[in-house]
PDB file of N, CA and C in Angstrom:
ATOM      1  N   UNK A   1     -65.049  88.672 122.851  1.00  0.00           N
ATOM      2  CA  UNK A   1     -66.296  89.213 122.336  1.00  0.00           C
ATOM      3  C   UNK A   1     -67.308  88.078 122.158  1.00  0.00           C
ATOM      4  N   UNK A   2     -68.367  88.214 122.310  1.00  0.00           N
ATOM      5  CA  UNK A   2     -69.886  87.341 121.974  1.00  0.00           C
ATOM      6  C   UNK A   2     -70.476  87.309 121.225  1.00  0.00           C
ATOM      7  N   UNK A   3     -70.171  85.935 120.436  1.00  0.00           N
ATOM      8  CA  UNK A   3     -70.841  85.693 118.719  1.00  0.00           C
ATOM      9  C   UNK A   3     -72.411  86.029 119.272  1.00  0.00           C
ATOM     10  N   UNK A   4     -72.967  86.548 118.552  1.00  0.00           N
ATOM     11  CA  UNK A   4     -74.324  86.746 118.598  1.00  0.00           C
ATOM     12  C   UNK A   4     -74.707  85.389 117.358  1.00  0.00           C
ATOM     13  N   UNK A   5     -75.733  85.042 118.429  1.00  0.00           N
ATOM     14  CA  UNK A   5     -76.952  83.709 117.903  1.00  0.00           C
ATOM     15  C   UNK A   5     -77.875  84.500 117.267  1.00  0.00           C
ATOM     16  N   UNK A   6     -77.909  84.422 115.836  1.00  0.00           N
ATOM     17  CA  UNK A   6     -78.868  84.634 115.215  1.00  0.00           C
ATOM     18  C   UNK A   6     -79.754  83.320 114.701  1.00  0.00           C
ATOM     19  N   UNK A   7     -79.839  82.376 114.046  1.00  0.00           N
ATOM     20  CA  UNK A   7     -80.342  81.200 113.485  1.00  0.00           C
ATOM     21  C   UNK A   7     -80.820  80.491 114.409  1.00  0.00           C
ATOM     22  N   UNK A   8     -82.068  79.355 114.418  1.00  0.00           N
ATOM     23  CA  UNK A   8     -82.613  78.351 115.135  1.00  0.00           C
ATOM     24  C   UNK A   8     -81.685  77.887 115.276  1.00  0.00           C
ATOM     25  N   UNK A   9     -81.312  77.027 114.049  1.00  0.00           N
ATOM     26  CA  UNK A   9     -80.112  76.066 114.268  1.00  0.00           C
ATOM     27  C   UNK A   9     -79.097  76.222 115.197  1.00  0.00           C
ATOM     28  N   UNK A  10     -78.568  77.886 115.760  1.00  0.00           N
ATOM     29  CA  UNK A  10     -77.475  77.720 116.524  1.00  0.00           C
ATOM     30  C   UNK A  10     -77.646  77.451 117.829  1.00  0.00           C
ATOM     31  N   UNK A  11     -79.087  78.340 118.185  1.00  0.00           N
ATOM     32  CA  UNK A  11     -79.978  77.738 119.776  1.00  0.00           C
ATOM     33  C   UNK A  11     -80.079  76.396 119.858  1.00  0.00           C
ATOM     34  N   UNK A  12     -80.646  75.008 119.245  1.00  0.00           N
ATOM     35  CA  UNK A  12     -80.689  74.012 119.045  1.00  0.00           C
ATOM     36  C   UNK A  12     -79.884  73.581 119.614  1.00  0.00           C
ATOM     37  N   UNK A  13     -78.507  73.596 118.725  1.00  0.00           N
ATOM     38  CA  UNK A  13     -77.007  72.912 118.994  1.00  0.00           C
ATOM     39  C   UNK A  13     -76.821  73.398 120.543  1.00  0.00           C
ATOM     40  N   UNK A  14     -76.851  74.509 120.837  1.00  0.00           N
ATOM     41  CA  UNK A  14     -76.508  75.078 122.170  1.00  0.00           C
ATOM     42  C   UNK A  14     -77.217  74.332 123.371  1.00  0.00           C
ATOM     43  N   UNK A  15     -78.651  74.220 123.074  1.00  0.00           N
ATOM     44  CA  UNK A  15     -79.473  73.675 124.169  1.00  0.00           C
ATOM     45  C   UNK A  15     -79.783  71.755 123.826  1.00  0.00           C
ATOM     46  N   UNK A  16     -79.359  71.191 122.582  1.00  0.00           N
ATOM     47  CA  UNK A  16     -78.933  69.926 122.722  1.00  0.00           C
ATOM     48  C   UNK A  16     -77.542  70.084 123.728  1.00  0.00           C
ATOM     49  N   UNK A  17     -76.617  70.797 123.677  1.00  0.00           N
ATOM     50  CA  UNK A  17     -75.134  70.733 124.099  1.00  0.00           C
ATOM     51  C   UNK A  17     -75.683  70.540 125.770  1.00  0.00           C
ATOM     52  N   UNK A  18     -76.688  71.077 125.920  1.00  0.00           N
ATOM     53  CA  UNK A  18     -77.112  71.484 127.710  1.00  0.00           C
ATOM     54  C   UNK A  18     -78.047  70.225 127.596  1.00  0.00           C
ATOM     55  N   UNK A  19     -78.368  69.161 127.289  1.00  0.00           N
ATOM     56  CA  UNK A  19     -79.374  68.001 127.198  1.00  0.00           C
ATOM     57  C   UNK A  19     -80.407  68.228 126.708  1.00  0.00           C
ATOM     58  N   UNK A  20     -80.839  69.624 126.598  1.00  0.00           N
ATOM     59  CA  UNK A  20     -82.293  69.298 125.357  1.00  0.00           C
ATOM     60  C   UNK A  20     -82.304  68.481 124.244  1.00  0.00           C
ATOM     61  N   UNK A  21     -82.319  67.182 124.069  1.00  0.00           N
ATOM     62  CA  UNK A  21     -82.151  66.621 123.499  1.00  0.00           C
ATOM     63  C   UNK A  21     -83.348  65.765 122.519  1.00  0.00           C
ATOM     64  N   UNK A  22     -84.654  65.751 123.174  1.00  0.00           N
ATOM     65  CA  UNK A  22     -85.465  65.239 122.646  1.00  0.00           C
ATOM     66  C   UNK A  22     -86.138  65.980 121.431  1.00  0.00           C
ATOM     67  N   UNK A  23     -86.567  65.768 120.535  1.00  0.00           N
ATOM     68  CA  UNK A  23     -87.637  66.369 119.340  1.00  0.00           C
ATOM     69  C   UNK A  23     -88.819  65.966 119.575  1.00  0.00           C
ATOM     70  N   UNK A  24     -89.410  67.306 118.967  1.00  0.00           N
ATOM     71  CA  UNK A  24     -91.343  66.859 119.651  1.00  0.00           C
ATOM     72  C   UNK A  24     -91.769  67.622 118.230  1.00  0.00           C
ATOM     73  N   UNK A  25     -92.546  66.673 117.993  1.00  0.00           N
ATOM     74  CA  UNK A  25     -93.609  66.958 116.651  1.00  0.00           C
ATOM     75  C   UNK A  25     -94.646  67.487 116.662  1.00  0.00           C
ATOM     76  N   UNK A  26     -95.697  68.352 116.011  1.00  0.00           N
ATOM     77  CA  UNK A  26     -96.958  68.282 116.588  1.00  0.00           C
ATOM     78  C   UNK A  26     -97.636  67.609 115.531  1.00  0.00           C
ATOM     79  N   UNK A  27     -98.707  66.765 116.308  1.00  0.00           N
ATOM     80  CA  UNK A  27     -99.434  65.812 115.324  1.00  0.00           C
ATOM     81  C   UNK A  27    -100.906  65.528 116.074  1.00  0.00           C
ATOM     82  N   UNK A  28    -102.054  65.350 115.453  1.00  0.00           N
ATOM     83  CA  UNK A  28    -102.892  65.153 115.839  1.00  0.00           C
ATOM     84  C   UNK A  28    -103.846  65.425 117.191  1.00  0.00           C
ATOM     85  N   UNK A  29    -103.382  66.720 117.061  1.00  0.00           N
ATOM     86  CA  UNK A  29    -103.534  67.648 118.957  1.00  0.00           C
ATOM     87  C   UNK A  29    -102.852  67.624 119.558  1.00  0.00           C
ATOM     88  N   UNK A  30    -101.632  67.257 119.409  1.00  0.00           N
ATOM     89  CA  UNK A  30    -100.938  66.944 120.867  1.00  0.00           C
ATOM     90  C   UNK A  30     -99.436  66.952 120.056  1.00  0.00           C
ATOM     91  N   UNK A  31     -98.671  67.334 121.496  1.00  0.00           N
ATOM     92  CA  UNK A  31     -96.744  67.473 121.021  1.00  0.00           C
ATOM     93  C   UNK A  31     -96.376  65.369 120.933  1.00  0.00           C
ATOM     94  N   UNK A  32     -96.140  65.597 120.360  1.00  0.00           N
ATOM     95  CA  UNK A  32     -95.383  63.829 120.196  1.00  0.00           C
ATOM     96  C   UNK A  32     -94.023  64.091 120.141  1.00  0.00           C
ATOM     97  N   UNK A  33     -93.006  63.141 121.295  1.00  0.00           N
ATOM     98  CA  UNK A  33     -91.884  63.228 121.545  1.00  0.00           C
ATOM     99  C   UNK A  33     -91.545  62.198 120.258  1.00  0.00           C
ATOM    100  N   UNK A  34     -90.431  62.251 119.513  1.00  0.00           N
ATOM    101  CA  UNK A  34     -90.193  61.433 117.780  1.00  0.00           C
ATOM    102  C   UNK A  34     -89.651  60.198 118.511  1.00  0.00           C
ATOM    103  N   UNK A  35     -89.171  60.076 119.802  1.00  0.00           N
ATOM    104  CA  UNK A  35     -88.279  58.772 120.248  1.00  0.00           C
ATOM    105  C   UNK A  35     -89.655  57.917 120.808  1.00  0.00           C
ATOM    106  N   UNK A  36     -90.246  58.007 121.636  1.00  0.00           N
ATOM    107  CA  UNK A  36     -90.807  57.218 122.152  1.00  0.00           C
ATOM    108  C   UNK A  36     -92.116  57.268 121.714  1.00  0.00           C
ATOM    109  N   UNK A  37     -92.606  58.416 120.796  1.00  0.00           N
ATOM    110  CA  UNK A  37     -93.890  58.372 120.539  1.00  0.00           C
ATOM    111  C   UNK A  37     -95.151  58.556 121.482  1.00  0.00           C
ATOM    112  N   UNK A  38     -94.868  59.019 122.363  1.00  0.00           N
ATOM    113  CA  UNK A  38     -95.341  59.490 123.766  1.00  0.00           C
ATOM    114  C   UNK A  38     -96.072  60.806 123.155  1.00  0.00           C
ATOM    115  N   UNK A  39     -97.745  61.169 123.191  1.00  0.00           N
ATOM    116  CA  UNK A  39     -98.320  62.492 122.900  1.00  0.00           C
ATOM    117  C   UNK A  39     -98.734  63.109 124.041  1.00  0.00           C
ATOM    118  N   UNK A  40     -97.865  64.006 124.325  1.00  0.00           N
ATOM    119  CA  UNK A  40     -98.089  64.873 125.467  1.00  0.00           C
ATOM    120  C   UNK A  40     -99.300  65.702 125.248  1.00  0.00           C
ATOM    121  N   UNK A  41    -100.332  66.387 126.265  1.00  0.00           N
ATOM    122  CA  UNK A  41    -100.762  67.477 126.421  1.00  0.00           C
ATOM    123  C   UNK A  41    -100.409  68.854 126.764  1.00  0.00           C
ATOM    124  N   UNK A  42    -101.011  69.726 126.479  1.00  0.00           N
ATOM    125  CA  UNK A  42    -100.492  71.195 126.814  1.00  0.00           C
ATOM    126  C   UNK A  42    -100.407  70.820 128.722  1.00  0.00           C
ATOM    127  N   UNK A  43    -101.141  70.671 129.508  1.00  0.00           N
ATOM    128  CA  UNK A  43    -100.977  70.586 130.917  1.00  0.00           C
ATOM    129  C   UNK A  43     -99.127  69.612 131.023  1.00  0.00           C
ATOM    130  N   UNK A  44     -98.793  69.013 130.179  1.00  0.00           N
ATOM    131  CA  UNK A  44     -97.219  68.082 130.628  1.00  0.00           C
ATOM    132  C   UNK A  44     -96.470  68.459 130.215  1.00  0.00           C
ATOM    133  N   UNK A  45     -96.754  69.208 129.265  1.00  0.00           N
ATOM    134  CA  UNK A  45     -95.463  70.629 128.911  1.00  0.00           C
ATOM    135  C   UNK A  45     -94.862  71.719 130.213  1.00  0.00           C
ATOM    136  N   UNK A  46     -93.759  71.963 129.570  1.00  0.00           N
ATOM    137  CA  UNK A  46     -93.072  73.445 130.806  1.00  0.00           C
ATOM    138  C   UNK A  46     -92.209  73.816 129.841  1.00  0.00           C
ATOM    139  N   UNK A  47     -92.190  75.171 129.429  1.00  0.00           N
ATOM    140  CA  UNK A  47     -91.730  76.070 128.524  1.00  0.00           C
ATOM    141  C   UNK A  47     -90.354  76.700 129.406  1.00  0.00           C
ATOM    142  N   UNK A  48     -89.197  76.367 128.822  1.00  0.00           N
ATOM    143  CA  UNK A  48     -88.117  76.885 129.650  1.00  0.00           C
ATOM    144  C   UNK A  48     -87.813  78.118 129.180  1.00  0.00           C
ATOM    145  N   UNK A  49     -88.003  78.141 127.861  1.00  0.00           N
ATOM    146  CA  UNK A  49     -87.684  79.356 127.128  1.00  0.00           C
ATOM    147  C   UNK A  49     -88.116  79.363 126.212  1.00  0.00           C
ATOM    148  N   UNK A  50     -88.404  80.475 125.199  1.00  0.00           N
ATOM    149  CA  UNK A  50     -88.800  80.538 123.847  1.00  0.00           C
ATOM    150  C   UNK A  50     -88.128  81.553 123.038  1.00  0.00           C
ATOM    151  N   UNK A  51     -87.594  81.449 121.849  1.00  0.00           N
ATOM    152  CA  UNK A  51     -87.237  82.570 121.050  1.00  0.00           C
ATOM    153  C   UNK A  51     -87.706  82.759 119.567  1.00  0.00           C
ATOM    154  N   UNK A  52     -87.895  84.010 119.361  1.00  0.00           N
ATOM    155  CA  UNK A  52     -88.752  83.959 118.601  1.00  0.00           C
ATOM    156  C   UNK A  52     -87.865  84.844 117.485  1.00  0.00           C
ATOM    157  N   UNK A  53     -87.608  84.248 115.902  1.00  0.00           N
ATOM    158  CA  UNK A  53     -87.042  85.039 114.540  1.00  0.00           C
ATOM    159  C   UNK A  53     -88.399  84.943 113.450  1.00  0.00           C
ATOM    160  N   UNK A  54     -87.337  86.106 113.050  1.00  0.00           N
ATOM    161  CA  UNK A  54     -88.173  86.742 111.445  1.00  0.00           C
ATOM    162  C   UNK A  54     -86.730  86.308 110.601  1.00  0.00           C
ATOM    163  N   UNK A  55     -87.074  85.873 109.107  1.00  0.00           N
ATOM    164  CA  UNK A  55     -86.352  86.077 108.074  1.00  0.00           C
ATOM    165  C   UNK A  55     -85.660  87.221 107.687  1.00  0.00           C
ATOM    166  N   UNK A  56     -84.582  87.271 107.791  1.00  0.00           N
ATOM    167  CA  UNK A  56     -84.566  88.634 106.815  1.00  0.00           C
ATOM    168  C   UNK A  56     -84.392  88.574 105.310  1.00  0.00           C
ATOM    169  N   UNK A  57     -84.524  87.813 104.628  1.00  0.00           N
ATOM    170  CA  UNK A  57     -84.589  88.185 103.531  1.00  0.00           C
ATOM    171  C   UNK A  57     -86.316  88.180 103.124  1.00  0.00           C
ATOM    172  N   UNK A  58     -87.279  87.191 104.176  1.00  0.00           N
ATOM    173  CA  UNK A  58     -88.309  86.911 103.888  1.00  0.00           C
ATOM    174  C   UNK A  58     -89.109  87.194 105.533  1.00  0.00           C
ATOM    175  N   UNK A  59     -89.935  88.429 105.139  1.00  0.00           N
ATOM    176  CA  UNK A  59     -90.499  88.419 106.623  1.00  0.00           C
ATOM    177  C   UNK A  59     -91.692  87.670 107.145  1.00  0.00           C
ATOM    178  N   UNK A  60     -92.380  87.035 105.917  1.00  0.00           N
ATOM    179  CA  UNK A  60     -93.426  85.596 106.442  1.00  0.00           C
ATOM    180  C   UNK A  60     -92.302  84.974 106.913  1.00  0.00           C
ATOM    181  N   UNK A  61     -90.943  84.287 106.598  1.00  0.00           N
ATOM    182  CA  UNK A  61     -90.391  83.004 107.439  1.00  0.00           C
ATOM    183  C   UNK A  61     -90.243  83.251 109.026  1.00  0.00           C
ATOM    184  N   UNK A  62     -91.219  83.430 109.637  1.00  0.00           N
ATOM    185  CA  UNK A  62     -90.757  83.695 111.014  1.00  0.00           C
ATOM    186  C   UNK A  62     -91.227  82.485 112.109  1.00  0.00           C
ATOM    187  N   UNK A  63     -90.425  81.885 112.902  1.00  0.00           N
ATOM    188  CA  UNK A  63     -90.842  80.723 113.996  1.00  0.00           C
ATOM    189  C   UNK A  63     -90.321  81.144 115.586  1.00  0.00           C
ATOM    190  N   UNK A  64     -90.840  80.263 116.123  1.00  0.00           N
ATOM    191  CA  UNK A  64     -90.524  80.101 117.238  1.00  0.00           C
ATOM    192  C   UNK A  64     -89.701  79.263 117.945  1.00  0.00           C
ATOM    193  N   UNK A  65     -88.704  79.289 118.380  1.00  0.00           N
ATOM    194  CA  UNK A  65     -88.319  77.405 118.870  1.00  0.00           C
ATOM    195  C   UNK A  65     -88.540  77.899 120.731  1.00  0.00           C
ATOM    196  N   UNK A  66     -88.948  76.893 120.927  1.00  0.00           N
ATOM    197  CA  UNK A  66     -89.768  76.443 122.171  1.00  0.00           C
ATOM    198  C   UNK A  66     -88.767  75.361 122.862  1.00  0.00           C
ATOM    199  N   UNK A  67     -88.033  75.967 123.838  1.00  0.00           N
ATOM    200  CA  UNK A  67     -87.321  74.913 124.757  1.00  0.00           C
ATOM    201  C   UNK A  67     -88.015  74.285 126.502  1.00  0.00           C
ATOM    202  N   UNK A  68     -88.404  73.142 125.944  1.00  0.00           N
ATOM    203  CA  UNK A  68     -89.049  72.490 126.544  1.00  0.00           C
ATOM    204  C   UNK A  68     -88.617  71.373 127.474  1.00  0.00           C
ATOM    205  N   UNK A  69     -89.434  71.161 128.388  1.00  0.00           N
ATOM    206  CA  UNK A  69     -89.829  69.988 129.583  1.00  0.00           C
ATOM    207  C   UNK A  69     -90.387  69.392 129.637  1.00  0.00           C
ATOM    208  N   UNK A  70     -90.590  68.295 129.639  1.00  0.00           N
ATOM    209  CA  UNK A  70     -91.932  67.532 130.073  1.00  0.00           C
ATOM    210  C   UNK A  70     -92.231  66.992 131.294  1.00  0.00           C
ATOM    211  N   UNK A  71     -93.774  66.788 132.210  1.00  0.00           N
ATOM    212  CA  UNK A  71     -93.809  66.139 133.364  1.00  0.00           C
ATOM    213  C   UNK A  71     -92.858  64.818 133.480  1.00  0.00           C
ATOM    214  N   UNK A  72     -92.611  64.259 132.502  1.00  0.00           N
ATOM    215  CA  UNK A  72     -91.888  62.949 133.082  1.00  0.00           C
ATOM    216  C   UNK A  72     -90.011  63.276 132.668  1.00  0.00           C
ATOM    217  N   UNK A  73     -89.759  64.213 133.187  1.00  0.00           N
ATOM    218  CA  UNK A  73     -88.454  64.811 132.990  1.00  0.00           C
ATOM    219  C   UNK A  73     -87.562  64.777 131.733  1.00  0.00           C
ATOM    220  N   UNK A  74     -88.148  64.244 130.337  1.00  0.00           N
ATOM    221  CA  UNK A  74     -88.327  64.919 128.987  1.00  0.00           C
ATOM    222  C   UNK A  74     -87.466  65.845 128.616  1.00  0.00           C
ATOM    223  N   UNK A  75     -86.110  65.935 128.301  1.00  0.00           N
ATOM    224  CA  UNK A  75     -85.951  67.811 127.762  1.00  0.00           C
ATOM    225  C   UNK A  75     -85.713  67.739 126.483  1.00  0.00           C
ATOM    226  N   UNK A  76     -85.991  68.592 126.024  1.00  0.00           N
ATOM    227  CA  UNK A  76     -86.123  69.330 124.215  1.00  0.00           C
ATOM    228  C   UNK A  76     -86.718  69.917 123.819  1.00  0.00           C
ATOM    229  N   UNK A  77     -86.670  70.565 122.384  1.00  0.00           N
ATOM    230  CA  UNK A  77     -86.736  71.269 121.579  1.00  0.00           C
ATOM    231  C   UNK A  77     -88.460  71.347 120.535  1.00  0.00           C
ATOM    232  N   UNK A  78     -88.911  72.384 120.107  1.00  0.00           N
ATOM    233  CA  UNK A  78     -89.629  72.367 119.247  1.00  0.00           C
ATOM    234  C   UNK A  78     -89.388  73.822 118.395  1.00  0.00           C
ATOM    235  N   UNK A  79     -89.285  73.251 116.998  1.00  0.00           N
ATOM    236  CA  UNK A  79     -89.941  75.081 116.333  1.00  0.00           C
ATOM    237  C   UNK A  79     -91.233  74.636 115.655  1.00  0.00           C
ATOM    238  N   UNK A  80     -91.829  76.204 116.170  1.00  0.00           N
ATOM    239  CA  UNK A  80     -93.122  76.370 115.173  1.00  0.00           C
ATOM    240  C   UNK A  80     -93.419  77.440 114.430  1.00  0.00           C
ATOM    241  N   UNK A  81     -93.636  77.364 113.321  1.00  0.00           N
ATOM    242  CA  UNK A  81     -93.883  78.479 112.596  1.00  0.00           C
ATOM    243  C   UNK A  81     -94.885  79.151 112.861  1.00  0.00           C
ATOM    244  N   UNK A  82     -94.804  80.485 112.586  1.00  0.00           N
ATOM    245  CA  UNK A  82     -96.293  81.288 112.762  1.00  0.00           C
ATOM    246  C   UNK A  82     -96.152  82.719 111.989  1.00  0.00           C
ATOM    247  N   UNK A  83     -96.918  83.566 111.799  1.00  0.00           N
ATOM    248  CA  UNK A  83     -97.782  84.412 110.928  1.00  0.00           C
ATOM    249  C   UNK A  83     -98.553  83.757 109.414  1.00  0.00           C
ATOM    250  N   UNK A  84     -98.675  84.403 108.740  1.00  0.00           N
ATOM    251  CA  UNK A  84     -99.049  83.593 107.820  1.00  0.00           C
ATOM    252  C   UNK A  84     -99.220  82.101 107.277  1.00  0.00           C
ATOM    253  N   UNK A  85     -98.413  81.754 107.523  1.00  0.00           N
ATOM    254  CA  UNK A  85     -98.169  80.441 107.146  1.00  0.00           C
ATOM    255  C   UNK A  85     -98.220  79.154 108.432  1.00  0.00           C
ATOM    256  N   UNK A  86     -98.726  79.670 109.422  1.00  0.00           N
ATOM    257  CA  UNK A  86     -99.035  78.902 110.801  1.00  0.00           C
ATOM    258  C   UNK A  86     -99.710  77.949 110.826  1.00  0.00           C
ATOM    259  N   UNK A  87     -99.755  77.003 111.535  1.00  0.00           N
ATOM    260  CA  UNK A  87    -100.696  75.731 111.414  1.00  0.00           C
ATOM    261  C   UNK A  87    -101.544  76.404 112.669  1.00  0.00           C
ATOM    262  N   UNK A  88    -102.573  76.744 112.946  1.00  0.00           N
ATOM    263  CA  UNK A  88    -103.722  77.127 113.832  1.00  0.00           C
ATOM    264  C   UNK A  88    -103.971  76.152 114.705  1.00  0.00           C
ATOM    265  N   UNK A  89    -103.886  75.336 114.368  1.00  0.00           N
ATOM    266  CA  UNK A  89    -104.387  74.196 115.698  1.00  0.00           C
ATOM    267  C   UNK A  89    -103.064  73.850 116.206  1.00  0.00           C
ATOM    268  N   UNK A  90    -101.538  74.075 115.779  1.00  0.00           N
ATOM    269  CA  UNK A  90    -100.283  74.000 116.729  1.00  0.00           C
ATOM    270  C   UNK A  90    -100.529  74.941 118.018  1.00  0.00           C
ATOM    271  N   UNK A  91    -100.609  76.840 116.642  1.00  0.00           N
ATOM    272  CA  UNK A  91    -100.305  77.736 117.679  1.00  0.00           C
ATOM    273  C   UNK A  91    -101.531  77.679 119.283  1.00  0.00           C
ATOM    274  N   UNK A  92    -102.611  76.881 118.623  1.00  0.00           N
ATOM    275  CA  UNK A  92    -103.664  76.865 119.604  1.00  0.00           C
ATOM    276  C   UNK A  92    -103.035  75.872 120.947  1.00  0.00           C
ATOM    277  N   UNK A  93    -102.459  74.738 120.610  1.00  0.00           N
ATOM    278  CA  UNK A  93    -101.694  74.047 121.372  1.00  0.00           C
ATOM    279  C   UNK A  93    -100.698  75.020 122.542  1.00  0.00           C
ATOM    280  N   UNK A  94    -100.137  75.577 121.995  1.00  0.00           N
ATOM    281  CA  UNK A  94     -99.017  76.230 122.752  1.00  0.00           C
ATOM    282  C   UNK A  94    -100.134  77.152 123.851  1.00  0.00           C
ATOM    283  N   UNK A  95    -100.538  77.874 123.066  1.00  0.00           N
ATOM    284  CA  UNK A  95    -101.613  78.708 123.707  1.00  0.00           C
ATOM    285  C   UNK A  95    -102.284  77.917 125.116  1.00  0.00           C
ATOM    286  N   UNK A  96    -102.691  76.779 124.645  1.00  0.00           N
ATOM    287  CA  UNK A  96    -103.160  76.022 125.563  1.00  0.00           C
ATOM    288  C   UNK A  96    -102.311  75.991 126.927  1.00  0.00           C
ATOM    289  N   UNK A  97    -101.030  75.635 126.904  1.00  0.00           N
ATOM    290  CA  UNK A  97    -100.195  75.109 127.999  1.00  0.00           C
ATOM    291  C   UNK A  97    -100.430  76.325 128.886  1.00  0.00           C
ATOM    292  N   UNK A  98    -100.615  75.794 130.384  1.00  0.00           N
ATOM    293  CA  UNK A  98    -100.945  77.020 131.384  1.00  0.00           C
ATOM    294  C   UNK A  98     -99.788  78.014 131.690  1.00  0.00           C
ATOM    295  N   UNK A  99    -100.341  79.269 131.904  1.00  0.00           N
ATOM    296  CA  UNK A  99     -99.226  79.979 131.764  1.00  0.00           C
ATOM    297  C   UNK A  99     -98.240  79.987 133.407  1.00  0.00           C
ATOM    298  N   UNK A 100     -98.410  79.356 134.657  1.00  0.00           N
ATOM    299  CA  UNK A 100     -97.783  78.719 135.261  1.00  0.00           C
ATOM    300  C   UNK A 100     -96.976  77.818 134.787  1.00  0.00           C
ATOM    301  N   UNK A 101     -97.029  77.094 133.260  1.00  0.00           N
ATOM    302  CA  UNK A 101     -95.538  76.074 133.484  1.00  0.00           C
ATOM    303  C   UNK A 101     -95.210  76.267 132.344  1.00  0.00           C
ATOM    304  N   UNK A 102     -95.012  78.121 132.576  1.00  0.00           N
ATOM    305  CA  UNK A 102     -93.703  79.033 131.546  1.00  0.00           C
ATOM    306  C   UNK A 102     -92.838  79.441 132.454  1.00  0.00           C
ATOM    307  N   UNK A 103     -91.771  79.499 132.331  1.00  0.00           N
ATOM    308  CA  UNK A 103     -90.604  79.653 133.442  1.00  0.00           C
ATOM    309  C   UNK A 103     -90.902  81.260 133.573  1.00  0.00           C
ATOM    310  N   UNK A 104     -90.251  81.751 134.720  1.00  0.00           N
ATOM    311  CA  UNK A 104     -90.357  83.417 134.666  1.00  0.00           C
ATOM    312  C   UNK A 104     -89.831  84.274 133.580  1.00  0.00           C
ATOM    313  N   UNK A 105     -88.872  83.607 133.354  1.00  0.00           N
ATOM    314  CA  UNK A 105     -87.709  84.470 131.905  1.00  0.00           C
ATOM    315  C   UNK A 105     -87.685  83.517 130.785  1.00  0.00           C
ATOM    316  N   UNK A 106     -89.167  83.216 130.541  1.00  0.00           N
ATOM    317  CA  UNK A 106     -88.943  82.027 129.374  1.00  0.00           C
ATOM    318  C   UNK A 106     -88.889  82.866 127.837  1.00  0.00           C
ATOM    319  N   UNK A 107     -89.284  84.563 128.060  1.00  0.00           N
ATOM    320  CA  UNK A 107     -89.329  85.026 126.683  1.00  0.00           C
ATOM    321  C   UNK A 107     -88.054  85.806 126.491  1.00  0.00           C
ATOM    322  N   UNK A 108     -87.116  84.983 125.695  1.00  0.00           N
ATOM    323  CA  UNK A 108     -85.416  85.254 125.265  1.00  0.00           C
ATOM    324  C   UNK A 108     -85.625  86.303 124.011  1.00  0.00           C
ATOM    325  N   UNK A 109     -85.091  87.057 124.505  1.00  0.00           N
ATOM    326  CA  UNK A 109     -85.068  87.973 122.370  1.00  0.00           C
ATOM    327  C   UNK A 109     -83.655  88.516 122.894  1.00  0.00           C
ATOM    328  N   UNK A 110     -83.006  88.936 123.679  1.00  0.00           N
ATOM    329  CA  UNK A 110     -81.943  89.741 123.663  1.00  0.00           C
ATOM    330  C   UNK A 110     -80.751  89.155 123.004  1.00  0.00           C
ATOM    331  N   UNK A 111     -80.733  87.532 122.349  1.00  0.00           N
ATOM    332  CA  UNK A 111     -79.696  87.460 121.097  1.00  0.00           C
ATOM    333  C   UNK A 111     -80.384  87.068 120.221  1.00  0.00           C
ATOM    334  N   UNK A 112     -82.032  87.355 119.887  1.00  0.00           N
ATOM    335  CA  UNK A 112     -82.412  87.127 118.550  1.00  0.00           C
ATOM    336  C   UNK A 112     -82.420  88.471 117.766  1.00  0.00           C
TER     337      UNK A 112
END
């Protein structure tokens, strides 16, 4: 039988286990990889996948984690929060990245 992935944390572990390995921050307009300090633009991003939870005990806690690429072959991870409590100039970021370098099946919900 198939544990169902509910939590960020368990996608994470799963897609570090597959080399997503890098962390990306957002800071000052732009994704910053935490190792090299490298601030990407929305154009050097590629969205492999995204999944998106709600809290259940709390339905503001809801994020996104964003499994990512970068032009210089980069792989990892980001979550971002959003409804209420969203940083506006992140979600504007994401928004930004062209929707050509979102993979075809980058929107996952069938184990969130």
């Amino acid at each position: 039988m198939k544990r169902e992935q509910k939590h960020e944390t368990d996608y994470i572990k799963k897609y570090q286990d597959e080399g997503y390995t890098s962390n990306y921050l957002f800071e000052n307009g732009c994704l910053l990889d935490s190792e090299t300090k490298y601030a990407y633009q929305p154009d050097e991003i590629y969205i492999v996948a995204h999944h998106r939870y709600e809290g259940m005990s709390d339905p503001d806690d809801m994020s996104i984690l964003y499994i990512i690429e970068t032009k210089d072959q980069k792989k990892g991870t980001h979550l971002l929060g959003y409804g209420p409590t969203a940083d506006l100039d992140e979600a504007e970021f994401f928004k930004d990245i062209p929707k050509a370098n979102y993979a075809k099946n980058a929107d996952i919900s069938e184990l969130t």
